[in-house]
PDB file of N, CA and C in Angstrom:
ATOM      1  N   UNK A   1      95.106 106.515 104.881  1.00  0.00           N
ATOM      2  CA  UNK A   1      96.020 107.246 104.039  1.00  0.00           C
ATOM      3  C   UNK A   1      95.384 107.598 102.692  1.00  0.00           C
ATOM      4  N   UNK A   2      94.627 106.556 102.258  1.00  0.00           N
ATOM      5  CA  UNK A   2      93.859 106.927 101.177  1.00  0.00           C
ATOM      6  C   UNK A   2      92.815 108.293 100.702  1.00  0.00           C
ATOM      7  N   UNK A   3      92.338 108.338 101.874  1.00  0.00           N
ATOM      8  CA  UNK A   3      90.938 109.223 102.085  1.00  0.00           C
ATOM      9  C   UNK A   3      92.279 110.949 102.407  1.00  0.00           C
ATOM     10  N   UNK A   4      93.103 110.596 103.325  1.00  0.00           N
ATOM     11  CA  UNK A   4      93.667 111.833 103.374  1.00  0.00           C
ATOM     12  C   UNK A   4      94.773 112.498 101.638  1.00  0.00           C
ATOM     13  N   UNK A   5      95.297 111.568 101.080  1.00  0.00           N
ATOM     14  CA  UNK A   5      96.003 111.436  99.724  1.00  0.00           C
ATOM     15  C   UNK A   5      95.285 112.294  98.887  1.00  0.00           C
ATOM     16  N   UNK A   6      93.857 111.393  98.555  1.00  0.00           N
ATOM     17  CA  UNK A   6      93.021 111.833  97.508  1.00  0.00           C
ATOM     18  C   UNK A   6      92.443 112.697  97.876  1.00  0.00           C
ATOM     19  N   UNK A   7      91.775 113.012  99.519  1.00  0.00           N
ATOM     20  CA  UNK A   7      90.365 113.693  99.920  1.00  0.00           C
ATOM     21  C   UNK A   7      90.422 114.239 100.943  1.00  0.00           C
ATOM     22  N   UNK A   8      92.079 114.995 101.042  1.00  0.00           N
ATOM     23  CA  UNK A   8      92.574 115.952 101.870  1.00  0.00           C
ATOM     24  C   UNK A   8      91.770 116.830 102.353  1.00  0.00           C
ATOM     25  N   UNK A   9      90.527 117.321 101.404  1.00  0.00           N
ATOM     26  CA  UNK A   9      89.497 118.430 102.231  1.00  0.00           C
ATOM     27  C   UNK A   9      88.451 117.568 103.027  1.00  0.00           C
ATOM     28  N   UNK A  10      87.947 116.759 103.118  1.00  0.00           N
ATOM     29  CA  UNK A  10      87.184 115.966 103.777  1.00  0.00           C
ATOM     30  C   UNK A  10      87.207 115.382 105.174  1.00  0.00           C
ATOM     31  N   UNK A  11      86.525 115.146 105.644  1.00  0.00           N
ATOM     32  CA  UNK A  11      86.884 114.991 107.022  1.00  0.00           C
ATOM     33  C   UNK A  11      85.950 113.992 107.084  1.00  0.00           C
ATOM     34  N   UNK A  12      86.458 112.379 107.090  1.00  0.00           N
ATOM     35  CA  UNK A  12      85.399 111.528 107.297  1.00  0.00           C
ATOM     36  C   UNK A  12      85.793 110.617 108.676  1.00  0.00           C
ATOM     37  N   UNK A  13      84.736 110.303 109.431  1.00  0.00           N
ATOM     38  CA  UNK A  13      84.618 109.598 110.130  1.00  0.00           C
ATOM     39  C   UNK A  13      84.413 108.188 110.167  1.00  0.00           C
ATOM     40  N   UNK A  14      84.387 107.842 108.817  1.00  0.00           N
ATOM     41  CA  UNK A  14      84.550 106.597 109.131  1.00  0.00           C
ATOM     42  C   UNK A  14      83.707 106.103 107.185  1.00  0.00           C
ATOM     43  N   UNK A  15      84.289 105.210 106.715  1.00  0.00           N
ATOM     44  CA  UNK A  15      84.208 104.421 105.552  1.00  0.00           C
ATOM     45  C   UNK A  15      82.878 103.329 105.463  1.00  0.00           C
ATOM     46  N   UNK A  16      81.966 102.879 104.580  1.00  0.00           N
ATOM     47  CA  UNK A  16      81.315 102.058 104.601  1.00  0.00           C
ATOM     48  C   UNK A  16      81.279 101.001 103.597  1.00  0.00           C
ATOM     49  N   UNK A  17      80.639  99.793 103.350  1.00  0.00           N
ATOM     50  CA  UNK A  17      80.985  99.151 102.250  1.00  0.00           C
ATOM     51  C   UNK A  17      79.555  98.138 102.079  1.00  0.00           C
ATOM     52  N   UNK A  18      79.346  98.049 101.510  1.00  0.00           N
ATOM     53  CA  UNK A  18      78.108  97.056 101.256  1.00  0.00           C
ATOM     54  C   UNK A  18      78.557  96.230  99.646  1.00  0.00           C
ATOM     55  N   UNK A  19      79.057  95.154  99.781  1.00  0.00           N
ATOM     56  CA  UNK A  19      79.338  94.059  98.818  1.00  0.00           C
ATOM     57  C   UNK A  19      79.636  92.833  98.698  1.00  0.00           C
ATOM     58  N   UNK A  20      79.115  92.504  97.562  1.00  0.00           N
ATOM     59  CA  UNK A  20      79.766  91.045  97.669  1.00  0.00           C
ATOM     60  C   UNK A  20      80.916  90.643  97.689  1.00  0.00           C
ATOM     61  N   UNK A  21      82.170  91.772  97.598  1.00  0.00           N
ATOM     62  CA  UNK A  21      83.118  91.490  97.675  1.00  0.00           C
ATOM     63  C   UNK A  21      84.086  91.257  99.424  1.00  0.00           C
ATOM     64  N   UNK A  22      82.932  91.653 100.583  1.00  0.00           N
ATOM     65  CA  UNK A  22      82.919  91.367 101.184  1.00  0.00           C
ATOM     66  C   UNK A  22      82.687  90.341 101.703  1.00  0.00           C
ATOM     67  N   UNK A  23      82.179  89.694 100.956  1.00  0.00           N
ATOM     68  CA  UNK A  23      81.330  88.002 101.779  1.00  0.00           C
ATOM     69  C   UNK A  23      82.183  87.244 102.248  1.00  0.00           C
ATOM     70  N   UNK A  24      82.546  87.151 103.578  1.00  0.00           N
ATOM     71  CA  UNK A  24      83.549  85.854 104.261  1.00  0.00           C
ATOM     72  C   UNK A  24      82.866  84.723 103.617  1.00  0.00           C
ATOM     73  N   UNK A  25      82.376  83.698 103.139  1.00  0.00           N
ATOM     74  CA  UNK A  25      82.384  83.121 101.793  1.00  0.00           C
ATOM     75  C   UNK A  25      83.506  82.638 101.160  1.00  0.00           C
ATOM     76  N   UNK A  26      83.701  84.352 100.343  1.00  0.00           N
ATOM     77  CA  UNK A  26      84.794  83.942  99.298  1.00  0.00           C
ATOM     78  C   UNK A  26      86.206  83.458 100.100  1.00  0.00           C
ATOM     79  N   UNK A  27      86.320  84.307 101.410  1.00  0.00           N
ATOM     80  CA  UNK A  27      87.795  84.357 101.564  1.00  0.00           C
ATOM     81  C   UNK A  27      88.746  83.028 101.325  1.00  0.00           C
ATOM     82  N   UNK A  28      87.870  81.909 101.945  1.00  0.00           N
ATOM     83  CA  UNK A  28      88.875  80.464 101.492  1.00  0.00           C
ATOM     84  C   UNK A  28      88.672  80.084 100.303  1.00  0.00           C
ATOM     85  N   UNK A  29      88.274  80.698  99.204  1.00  0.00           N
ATOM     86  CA  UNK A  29      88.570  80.616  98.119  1.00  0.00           C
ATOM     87  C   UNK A  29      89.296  81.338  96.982  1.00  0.00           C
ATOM     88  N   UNK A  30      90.416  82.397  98.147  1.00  0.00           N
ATOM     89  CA  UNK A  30      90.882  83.001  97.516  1.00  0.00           C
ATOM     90  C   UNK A  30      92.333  82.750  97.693  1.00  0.00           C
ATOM     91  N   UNK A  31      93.712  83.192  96.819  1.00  0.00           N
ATOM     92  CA  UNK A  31      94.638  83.306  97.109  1.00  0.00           C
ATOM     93  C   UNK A  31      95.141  84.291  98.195  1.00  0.00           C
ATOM     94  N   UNK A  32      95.956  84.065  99.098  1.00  0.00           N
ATOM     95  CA  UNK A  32      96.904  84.945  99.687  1.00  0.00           C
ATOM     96  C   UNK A  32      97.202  86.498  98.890  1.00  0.00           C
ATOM     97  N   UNK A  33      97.753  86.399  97.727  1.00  0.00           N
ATOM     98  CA  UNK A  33      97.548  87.727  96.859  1.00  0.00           C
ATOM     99  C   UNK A  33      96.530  88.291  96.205  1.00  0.00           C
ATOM    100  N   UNK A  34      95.563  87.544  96.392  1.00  0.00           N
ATOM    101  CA  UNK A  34      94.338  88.219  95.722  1.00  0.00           C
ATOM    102  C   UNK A  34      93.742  90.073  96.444  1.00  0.00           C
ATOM    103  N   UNK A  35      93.195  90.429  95.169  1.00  0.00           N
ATOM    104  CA  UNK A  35      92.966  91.744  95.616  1.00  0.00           C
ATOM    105  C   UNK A  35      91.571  91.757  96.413  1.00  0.00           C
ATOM    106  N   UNK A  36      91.499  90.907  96.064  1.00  0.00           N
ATOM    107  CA  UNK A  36      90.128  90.807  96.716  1.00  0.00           C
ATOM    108  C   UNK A  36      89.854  90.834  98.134  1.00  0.00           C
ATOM    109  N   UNK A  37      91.193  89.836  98.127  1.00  0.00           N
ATOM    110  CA  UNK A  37      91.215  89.498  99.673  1.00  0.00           C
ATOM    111  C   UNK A  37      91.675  90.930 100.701  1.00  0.00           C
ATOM    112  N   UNK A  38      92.816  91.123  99.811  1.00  0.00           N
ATOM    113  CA  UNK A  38      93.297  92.273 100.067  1.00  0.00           C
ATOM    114  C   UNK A  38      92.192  93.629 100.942  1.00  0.00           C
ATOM    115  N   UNK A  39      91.171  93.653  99.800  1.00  0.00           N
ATOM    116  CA  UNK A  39      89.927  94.727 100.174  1.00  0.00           C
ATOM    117  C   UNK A  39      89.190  94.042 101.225  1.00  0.00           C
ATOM    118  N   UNK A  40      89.150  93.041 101.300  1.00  0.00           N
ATOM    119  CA  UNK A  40      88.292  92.761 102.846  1.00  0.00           C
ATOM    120  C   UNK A  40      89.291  92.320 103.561  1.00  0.00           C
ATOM    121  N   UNK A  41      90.405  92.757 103.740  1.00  0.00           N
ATOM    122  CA  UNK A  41      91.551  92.694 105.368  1.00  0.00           C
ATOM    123  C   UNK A  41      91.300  94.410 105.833  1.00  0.00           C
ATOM    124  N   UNK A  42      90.711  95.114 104.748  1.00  0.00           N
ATOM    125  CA  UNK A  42      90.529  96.302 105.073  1.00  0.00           C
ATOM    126  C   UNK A  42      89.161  97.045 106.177  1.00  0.00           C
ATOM    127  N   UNK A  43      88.232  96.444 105.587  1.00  0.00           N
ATOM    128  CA  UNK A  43      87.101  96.227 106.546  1.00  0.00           C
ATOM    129  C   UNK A  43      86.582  95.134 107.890  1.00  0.00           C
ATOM    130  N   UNK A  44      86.216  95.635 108.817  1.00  0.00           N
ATOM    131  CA  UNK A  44      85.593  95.018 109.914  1.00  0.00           C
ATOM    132  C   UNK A  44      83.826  94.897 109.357  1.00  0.00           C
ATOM    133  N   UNK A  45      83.707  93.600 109.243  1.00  0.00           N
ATOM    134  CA  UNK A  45      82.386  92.635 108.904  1.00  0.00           C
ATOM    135  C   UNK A  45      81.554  93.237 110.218  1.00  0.00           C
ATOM    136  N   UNK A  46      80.449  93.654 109.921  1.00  0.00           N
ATOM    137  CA  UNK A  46      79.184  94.267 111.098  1.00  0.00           C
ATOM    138  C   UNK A  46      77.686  93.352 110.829  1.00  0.00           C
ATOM    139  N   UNK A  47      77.734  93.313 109.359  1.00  0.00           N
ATOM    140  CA  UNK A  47      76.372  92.210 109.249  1.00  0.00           C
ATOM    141  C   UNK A  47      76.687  91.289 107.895  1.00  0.00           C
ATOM    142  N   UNK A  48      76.016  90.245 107.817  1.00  0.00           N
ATOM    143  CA  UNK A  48      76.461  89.478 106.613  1.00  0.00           C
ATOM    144  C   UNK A  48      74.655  89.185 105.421  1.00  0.00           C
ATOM    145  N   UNK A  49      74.843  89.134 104.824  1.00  0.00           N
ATOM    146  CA  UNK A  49      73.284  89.040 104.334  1.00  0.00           C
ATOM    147  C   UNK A  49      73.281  87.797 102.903  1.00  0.00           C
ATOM    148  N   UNK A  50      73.452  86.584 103.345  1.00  0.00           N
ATOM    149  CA  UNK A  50      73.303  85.289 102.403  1.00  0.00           C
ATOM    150  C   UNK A  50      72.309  85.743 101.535  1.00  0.00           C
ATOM    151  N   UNK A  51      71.065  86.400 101.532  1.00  0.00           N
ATOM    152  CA  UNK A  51      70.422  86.102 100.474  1.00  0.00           C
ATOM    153  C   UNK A  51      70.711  86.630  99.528  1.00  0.00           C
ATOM    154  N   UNK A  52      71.596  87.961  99.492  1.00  0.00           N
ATOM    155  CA  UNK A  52      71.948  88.850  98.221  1.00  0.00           C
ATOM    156  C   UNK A  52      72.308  87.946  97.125  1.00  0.00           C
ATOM    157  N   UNK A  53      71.900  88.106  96.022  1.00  0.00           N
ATOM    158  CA  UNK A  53      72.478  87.541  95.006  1.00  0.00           C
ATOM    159  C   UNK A  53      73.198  88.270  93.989  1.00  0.00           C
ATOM    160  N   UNK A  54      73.382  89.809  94.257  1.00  0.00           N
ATOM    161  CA  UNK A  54      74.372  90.881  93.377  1.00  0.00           C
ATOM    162  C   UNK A  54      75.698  89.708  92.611  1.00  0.00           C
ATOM    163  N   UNK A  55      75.992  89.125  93.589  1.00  0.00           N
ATOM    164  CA  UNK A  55      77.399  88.954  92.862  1.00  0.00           C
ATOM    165  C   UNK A  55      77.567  88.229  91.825  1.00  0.00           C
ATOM    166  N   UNK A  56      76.180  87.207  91.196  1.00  0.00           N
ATOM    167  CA  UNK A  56      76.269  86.525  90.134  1.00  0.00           C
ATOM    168  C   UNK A  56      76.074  87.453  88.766  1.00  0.00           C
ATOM    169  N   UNK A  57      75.341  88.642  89.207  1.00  0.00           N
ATOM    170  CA  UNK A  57      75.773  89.749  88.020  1.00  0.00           C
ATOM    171  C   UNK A  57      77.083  89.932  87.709  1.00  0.00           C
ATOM    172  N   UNK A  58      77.756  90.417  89.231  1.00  0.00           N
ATOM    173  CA  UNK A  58      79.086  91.211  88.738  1.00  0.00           C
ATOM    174  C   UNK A  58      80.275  90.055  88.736  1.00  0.00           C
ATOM    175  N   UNK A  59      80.149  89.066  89.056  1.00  0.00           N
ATOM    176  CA  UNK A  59      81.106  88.267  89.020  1.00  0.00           C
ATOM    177  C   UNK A  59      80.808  87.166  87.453  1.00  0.00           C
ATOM    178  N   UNK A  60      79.842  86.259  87.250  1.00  0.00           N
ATOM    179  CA  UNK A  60      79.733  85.898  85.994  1.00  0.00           C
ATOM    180  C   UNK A  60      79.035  86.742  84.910  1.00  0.00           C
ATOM    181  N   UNK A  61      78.640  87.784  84.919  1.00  0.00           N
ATOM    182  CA  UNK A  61      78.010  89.073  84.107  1.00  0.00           C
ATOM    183  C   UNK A  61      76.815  88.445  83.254  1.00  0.00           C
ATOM    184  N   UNK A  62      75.932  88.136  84.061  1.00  0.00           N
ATOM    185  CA  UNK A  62      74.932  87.255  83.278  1.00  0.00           C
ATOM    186  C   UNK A  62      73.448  87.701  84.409  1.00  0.00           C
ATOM    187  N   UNK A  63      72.330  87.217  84.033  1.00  0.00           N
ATOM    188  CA  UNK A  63      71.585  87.974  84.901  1.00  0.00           C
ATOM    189  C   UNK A  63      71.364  87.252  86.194  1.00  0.00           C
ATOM    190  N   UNK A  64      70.529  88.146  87.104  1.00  0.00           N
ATOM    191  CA  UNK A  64      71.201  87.154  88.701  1.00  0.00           C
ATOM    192  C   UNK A  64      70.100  85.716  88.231  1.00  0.00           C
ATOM    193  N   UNK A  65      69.123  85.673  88.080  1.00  0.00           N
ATOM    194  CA  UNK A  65      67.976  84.577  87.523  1.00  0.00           C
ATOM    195  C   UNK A  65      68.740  83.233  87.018  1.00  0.00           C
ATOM    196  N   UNK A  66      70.127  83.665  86.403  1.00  0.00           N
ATOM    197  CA  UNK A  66      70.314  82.598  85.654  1.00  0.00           C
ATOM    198  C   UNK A  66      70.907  81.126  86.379  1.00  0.00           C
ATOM    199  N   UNK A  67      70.486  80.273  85.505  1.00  0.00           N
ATOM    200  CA  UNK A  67      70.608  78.688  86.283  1.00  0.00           C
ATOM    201  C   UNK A  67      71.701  78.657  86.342  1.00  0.00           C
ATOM    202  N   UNK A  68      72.224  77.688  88.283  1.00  0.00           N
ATOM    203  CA  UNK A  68      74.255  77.683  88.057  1.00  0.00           C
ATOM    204  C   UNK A  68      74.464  76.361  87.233  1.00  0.00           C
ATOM    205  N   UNK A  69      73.942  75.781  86.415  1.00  0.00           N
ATOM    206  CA  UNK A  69      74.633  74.942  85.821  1.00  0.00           C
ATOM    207  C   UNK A  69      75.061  75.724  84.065  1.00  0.00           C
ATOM    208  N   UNK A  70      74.400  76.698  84.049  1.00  0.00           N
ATOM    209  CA  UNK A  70      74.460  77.752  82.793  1.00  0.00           C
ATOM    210  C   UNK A  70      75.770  78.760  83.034  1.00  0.00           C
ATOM    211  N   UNK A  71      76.203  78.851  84.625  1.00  0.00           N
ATOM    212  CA  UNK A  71      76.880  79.885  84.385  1.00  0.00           C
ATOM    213  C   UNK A  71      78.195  79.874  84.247  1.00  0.00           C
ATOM    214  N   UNK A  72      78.802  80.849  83.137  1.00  0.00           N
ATOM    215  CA  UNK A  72      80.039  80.964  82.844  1.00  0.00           C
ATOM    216  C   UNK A  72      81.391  80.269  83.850  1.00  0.00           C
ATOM    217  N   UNK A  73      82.173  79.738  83.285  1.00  0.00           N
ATOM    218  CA  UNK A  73      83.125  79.217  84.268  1.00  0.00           C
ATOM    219  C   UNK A  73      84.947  79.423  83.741  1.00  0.00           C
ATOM    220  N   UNK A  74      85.047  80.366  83.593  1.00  0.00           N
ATOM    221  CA  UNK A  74      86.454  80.900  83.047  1.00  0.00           C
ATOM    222  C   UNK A  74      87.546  81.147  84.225  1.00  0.00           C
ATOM    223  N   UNK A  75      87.233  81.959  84.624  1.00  0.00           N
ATOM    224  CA  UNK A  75      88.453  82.534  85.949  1.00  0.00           C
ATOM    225  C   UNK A  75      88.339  81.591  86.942  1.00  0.00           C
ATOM    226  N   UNK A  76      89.386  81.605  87.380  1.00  0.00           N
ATOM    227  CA  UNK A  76      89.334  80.617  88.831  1.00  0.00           C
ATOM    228  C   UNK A  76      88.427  80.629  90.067  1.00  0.00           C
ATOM    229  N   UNK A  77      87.927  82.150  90.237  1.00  0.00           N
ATOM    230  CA  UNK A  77      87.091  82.552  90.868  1.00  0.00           C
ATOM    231  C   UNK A  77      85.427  81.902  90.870  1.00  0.00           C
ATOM    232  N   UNK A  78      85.699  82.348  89.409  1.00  0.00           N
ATOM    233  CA  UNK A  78      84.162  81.611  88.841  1.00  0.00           C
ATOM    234  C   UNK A  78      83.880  80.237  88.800  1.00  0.00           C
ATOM    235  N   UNK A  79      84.710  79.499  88.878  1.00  0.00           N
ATOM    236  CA  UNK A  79      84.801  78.207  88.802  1.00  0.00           C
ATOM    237  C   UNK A  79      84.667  77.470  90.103  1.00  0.00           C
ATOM    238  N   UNK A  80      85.017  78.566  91.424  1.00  0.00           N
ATOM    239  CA  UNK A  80      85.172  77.741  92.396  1.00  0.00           C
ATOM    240  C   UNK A  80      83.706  78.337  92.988  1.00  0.00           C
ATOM    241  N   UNK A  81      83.215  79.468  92.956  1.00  0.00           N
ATOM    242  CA  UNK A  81      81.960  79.939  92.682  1.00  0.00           C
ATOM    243  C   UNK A  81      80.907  79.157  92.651  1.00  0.00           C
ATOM    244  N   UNK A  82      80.833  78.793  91.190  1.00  0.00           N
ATOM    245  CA  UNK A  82      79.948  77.667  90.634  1.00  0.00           C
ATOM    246  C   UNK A  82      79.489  76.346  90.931  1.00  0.00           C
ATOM    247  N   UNK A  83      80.661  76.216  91.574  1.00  0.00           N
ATOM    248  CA  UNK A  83      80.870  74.614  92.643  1.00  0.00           C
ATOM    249  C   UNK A  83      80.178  74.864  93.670  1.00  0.00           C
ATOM    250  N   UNK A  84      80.290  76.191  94.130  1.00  0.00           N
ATOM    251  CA  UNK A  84      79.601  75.767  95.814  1.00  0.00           C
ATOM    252  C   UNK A  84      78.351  76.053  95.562  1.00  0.00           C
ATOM    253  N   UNK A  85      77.874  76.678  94.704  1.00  0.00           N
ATOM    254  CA  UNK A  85      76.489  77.016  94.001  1.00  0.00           C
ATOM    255  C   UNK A  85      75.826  76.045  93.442  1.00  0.00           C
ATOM    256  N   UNK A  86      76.889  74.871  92.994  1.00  0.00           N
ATOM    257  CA  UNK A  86      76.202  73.813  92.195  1.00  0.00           C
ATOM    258  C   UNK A  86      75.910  72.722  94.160  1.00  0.00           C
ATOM    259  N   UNK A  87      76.453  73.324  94.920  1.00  0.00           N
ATOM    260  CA  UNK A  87      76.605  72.323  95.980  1.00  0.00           C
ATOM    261  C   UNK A  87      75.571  72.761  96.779  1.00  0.00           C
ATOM    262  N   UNK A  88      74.774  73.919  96.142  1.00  0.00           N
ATOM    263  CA  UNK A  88      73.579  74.395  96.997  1.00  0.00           C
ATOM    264  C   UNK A  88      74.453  75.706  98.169  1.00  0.00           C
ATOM    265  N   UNK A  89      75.022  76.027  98.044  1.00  0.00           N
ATOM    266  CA  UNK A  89      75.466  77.247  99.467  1.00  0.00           C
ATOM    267  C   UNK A  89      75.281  78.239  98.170  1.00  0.00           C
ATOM    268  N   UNK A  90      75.450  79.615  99.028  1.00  0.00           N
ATOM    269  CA  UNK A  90      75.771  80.790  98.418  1.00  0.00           C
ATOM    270  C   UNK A  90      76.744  81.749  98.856  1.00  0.00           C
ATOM    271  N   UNK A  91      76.972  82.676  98.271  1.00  0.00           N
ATOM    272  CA  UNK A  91      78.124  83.797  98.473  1.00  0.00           C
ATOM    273  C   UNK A  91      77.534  85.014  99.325  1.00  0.00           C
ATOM    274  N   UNK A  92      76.267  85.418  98.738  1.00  0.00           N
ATOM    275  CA  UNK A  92      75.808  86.719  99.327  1.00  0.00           C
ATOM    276  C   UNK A  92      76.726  88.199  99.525  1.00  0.00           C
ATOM    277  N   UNK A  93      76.812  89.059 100.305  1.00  0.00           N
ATOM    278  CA  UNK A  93      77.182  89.948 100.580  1.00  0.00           C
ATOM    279  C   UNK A  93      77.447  90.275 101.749  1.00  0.00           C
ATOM    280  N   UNK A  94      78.500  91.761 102.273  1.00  0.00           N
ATOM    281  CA  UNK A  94      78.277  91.624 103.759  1.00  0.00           C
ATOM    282  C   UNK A  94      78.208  93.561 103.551  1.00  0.00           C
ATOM    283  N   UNK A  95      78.530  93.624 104.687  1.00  0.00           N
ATOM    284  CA  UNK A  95      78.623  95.224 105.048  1.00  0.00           C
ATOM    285  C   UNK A  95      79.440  95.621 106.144  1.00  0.00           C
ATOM    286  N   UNK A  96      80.951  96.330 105.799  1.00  0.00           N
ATOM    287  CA  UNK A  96      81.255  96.824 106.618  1.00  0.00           C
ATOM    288  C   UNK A  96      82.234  97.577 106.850  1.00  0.00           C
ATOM    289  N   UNK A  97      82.478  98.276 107.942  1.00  0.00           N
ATOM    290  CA  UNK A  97      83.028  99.745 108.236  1.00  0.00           C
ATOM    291  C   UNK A  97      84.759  99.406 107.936  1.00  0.00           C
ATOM    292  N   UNK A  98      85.217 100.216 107.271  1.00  0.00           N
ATOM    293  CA  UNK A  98      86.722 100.590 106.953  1.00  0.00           C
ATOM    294  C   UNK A  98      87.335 100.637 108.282  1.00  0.00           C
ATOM    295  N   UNK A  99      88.853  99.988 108.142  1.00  0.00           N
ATOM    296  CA  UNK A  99      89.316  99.912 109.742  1.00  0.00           C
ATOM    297  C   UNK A  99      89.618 101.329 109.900  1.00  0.00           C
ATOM    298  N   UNK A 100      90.183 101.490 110.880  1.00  0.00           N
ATOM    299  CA  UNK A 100      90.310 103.505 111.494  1.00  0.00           C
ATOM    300  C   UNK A 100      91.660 103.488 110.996  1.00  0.00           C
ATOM    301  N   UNK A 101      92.626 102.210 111.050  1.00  0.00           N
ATOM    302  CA  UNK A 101      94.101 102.469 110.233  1.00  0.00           C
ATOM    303  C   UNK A 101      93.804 102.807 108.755  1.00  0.00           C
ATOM    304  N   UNK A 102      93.009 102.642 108.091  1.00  0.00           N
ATOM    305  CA  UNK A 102      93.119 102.583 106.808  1.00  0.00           C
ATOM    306  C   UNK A 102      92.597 103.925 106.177  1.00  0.00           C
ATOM    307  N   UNK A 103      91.859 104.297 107.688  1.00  0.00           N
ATOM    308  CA  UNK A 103      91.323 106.415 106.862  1.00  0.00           C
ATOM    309  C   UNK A 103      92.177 106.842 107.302  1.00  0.00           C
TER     310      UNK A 103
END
């Protein structure tokens, strides 16, 4: 509905996504209302890639290099973040195609 709303002249076949906001990872660390979560009920997961480290930019805004015992811990997100980072796992990224309900 989105793609037809905004991008009525377009004719797409299909949506892509490459982010960390994808990473099955986060999902049990998120609320039921989170938007986050929200955006990945939207996509079907095709590959997952642990080593990315994008998201310690965009999620604690600090550079990806930086040590997790240095990094910011404010939002709930970040905090639960930091824990599994301090526990040695990571978040990474995934990639994947928009469901066909959602174009």
């Amino acid at each position: 509905m989105f793609f037809q709303t905004y991008y009525g002249g377009y004719e797409y076949q299909h949506y892509t996504s490459n982010s960390w906001l994808l990473s099955p990872v986060l999902t049990p660390l998120l609320s039921e209302t989170s938007r986050i979560l929200s955006f990945q009920r939207r996509f079907n997961i095709l590959q997952k890639n642990r080593a990315d480290q994008e998201y310690i930019e965009w999620l604690f805004q600090v550079p990806v290099d930086t040590d997790a015992q240095n990094l910011p811990a404010e939002t709930s997100l970040q905090k639960k973040v930091k824990e599994l980072l301090l526990d040695g796992k990571t978040v990474g990224c995934a990639y994947g195609i928009m469901k066909a309900s959602i174009l």
